[in-house]
Protein backbone atom coordinates (compact mmCIF):
# COMPACT_ATOMS: atom_id res chain seq x y z
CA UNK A 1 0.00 0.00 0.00
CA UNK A 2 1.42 3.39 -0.91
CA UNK A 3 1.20 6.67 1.83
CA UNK A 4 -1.54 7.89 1.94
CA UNK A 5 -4.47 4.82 0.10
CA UNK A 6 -7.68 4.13 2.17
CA UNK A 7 -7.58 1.86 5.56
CA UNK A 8 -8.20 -1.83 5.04
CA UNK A 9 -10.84 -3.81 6.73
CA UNK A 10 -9.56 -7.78 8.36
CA UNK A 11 -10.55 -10.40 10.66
CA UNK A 12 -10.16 -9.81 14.09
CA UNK A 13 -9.43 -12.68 15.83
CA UNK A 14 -6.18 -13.51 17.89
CA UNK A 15 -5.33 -16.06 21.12
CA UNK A 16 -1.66 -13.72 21.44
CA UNK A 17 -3.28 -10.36 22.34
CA UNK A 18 0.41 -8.73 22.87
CA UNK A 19 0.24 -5.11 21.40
CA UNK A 20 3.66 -3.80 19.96
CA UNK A 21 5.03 -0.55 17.92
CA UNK A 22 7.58 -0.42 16.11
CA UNK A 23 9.05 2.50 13.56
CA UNK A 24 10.75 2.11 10.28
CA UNK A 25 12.73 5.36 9.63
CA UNK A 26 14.28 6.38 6.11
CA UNK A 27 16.92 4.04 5.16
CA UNK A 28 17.14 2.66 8.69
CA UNK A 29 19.41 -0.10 9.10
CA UNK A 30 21.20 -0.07 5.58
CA UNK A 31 24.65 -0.37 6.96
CA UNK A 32 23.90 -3.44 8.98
CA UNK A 33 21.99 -5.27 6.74
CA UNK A 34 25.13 -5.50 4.35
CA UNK A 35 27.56 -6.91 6.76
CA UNK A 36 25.07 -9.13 9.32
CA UNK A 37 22.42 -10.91 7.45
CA UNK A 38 21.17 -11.95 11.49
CA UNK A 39 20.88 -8.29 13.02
CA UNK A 40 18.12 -7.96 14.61
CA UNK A 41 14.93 -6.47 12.47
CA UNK A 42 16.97 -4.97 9.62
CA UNK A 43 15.13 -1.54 8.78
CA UNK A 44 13.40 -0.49 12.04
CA UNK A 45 14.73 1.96 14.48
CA UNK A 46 12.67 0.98 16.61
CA UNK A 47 11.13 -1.91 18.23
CA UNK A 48 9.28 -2.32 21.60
CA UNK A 49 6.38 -4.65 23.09
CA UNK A 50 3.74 -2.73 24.94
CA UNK A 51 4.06 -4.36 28.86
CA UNK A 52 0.69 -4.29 29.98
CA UNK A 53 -2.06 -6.96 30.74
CA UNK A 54 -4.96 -6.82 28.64
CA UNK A 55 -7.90 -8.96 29.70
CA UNK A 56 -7.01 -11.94 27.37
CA UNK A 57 -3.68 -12.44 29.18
CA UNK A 58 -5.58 -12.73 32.53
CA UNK A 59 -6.72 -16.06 33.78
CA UNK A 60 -10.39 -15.56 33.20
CA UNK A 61 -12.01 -16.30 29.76
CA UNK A 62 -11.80 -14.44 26.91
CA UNK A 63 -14.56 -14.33 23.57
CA UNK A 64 -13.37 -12.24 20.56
CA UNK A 65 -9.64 -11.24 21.35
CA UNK A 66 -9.74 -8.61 18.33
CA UNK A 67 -12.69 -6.52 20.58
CA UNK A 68 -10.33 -6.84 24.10
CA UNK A 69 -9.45 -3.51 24.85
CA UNK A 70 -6.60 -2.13 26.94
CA UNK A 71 -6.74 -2.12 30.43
CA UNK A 72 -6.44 1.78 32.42
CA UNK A 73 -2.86 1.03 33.00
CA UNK A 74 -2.42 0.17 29.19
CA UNK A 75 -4.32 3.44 28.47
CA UNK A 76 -1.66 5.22 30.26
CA UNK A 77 1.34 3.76 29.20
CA UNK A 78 0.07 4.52 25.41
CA UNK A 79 0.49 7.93 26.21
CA UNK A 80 3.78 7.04 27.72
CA UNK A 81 4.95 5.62 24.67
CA UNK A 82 3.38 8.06 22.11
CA UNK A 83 5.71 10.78 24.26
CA UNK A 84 8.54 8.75 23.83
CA UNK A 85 8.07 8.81 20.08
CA UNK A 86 9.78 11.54 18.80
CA UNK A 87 9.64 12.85 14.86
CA UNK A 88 6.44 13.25 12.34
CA UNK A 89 5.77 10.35 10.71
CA UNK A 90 4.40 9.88 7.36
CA UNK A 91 2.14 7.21 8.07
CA UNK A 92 0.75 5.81 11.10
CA UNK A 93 -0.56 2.25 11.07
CA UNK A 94 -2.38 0.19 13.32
CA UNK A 95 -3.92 -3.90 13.11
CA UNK A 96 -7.77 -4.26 12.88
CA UNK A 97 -7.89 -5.14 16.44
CA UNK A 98 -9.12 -2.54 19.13
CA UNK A 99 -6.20 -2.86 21.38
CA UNK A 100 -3.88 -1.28 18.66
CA UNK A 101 -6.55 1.11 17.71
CA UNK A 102 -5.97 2.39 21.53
CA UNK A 103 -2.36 1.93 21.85
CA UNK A 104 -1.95 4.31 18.47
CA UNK A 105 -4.71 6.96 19.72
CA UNK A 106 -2.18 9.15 21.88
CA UNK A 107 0.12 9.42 19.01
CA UNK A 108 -2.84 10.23 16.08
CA UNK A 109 -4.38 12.64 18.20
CA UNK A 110 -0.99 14.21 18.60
CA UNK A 111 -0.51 14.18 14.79
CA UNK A 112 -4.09 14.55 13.39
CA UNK A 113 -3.05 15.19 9.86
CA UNK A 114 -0.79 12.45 9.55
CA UNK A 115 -2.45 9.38 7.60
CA UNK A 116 -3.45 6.66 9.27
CA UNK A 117 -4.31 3.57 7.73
CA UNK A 118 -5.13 -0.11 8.99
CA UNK A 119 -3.56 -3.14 8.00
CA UNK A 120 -3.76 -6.78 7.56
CA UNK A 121 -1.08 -7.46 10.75
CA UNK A 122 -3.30 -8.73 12.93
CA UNK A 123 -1.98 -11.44 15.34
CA UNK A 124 -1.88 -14.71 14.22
CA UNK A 125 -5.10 -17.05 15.20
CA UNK A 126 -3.90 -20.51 14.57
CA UNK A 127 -6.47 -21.89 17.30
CA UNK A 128 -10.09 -22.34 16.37
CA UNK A 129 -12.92 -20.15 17.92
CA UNK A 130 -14.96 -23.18 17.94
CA UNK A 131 -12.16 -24.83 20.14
CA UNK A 132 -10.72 -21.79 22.38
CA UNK A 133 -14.02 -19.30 22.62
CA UNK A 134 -14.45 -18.82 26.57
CA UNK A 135 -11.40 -20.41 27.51
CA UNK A 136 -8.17 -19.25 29.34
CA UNK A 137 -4.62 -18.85 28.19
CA UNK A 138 -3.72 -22.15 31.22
CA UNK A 139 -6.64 -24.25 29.25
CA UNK A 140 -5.02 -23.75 25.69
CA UNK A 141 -1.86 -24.20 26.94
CA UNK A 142 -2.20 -27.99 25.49
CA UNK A 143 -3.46 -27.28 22.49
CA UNK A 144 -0.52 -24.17 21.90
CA UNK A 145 1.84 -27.24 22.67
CA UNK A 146 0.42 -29.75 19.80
CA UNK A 147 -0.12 -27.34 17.15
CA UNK A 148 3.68 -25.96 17.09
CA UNK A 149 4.55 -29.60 17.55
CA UNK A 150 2.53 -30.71 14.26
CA UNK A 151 5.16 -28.16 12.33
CA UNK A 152 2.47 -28.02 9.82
CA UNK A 153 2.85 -24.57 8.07
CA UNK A 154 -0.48 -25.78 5.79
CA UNK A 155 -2.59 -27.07 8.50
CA UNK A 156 -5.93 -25.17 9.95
CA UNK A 157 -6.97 -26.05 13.12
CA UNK A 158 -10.97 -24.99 11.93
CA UNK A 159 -13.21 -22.01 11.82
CA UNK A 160 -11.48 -18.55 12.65
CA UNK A 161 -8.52 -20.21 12.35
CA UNK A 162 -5.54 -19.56 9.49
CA UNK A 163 -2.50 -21.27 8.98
CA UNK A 164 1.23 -20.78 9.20
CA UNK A 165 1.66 -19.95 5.64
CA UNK A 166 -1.15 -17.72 5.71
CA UNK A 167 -0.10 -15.73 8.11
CA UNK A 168 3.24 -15.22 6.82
CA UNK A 169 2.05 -14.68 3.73
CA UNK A 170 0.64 -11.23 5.56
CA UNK A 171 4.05 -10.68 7.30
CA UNK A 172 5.89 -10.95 4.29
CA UNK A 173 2.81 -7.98 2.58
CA UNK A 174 3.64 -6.05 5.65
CA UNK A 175 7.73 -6.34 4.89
CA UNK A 176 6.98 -5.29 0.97
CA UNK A 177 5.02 -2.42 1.73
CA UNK A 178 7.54 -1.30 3.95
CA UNK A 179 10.17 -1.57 1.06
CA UNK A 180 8.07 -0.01 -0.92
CA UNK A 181 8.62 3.09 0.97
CA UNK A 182 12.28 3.45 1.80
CA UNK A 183 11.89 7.43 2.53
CA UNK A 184 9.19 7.65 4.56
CA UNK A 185 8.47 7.12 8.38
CA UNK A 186 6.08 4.86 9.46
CA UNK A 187 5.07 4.15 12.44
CA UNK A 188 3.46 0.82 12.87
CA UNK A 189 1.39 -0.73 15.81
CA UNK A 190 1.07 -4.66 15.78
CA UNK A 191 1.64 -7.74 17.65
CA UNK A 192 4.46 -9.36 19.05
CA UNK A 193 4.33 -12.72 17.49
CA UNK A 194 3.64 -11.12 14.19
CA UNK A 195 7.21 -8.73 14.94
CA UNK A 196 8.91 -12.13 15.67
CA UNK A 197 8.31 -13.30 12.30
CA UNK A 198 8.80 -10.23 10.50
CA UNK A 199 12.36 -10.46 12.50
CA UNK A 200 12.60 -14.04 11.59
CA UNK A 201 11.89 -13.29 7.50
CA UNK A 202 13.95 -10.14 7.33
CA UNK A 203 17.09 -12.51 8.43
CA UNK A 204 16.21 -15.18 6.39
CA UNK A 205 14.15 -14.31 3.73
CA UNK A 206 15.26 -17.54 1.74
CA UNK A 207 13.93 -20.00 4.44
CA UNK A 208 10.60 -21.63 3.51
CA UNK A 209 7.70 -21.68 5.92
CA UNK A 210 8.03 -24.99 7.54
CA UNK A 211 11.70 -23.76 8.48
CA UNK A 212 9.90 -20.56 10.07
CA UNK A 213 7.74 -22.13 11.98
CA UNK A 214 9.98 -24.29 13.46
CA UNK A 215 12.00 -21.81 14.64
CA UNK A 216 9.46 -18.98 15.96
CA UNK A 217 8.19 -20.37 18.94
CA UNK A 218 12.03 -21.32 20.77
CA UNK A 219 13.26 -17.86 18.72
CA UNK A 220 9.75 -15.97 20.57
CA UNK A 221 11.08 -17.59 23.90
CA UNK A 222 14.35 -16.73 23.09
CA UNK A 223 15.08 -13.08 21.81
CA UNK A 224 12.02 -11.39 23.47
CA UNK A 225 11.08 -8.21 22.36
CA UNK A 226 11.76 -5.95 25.11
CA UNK A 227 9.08 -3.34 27.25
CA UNK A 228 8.59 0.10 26.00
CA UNK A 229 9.88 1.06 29.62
């Protein structure tokens, strides 16, 4: 999508309701991505996971995850983290799901003529509604353990569901777009899991999707992204 074309409508559905922000500045990252093909998120400044609890994290049961909203102290520390912003972006965008509607509020009001646009980076729903809908994060635990164990990028679990390659298919959109804009600054607010494997493709963007997916979950674990704080 070019600066500046109309917002774009998605599913919202998630079982990872982590809300993250990132920024790609002009040219960011050139230097390193020519002498370490591994550095961490090649063209973004800037790359932080919002730290607060949104009800979906919690231990009681959640319904749609794209309609959970932030809690007060998430509120708050969107403001936080719109201050710590600095610079006019171009473009602001933000997932179809409330929670990064919220988080990018502070920093749209603060910029009301900036674009803002919505994009297809929701987090990834690789659990059915039909098989998670009222339950708790401790009550899918089981069912997180046997899908990333199947290491089937093709397989969907059932409705409101997608699969591996799906979703990187939309990771790998998100990484084009942002290509296709080298001069501008864009200020993006997604998901962590979605961040991982926009990492994860930006480092290897010859590895296939079963090779992804094998990695993302012990790579998630492993190089966390770290608090806006």
């Amino acid at each position: 999508m070019k600066i500046g074309e109309n917002p774009e409508t998605c599913h919202r559905q998630s079982f990872l309701p982590e809300t993250s922000c990132f920024c790609r500045t002009p040219h960011a990252g050139r230097a390193n991505r020519e002498h370490d093909r591994n550095a961490v998120l090649p063209y973004f400044d800037v790359l932080a996971r919002s730290p607060w609890r949104k009800r979906g994290q919690c231990r009681w049961a959640t319904f749609d995850p794209g309609d959970i909203p932030l809690s007060a102290r998430g509120e708050a520390q969107a403001r936080d983290l719109a201050n710590r912003l600095t610079g006019v972006p171009d473009l602001i965008v933000h997932s179809p799901f409330l929670r990064t509607y919220q988080t990018a509020v502070p920093r749209i009001a603060r910029y009301p003529d900036v674009p803002v646009v919505v994009w297809p980076i929701q987090e990834f729903t690789y659990l059915s509604s039909k098989h998670c809908a009222e339950t708790t994060g401790a009550q899918r635990r089981s069912m997180v353990e046997d899908y990333w164990r199947r290491c089937d990028p093709a397989f969907v679990d059932g409705a409101g569901a997608e699969s591996f390659s799906a979703f990187l298919s939309r990771v790998r959109l998100l990484h084009a777009r942002l290509q296709d804009a080298p001069d501008a600054f864009i200020v993006v607010f997604a998901h962590g899991q979605l961040m991982q494997a926009l990492r994860l493709i930006t480092a290897m963007p010859d590895a296939d999707d079963e090779t992804i997916m094998a990695i993302l979950p012990a790579y998630d674990r492993n190089n966390p992204i770290g608090n806006t704080r």
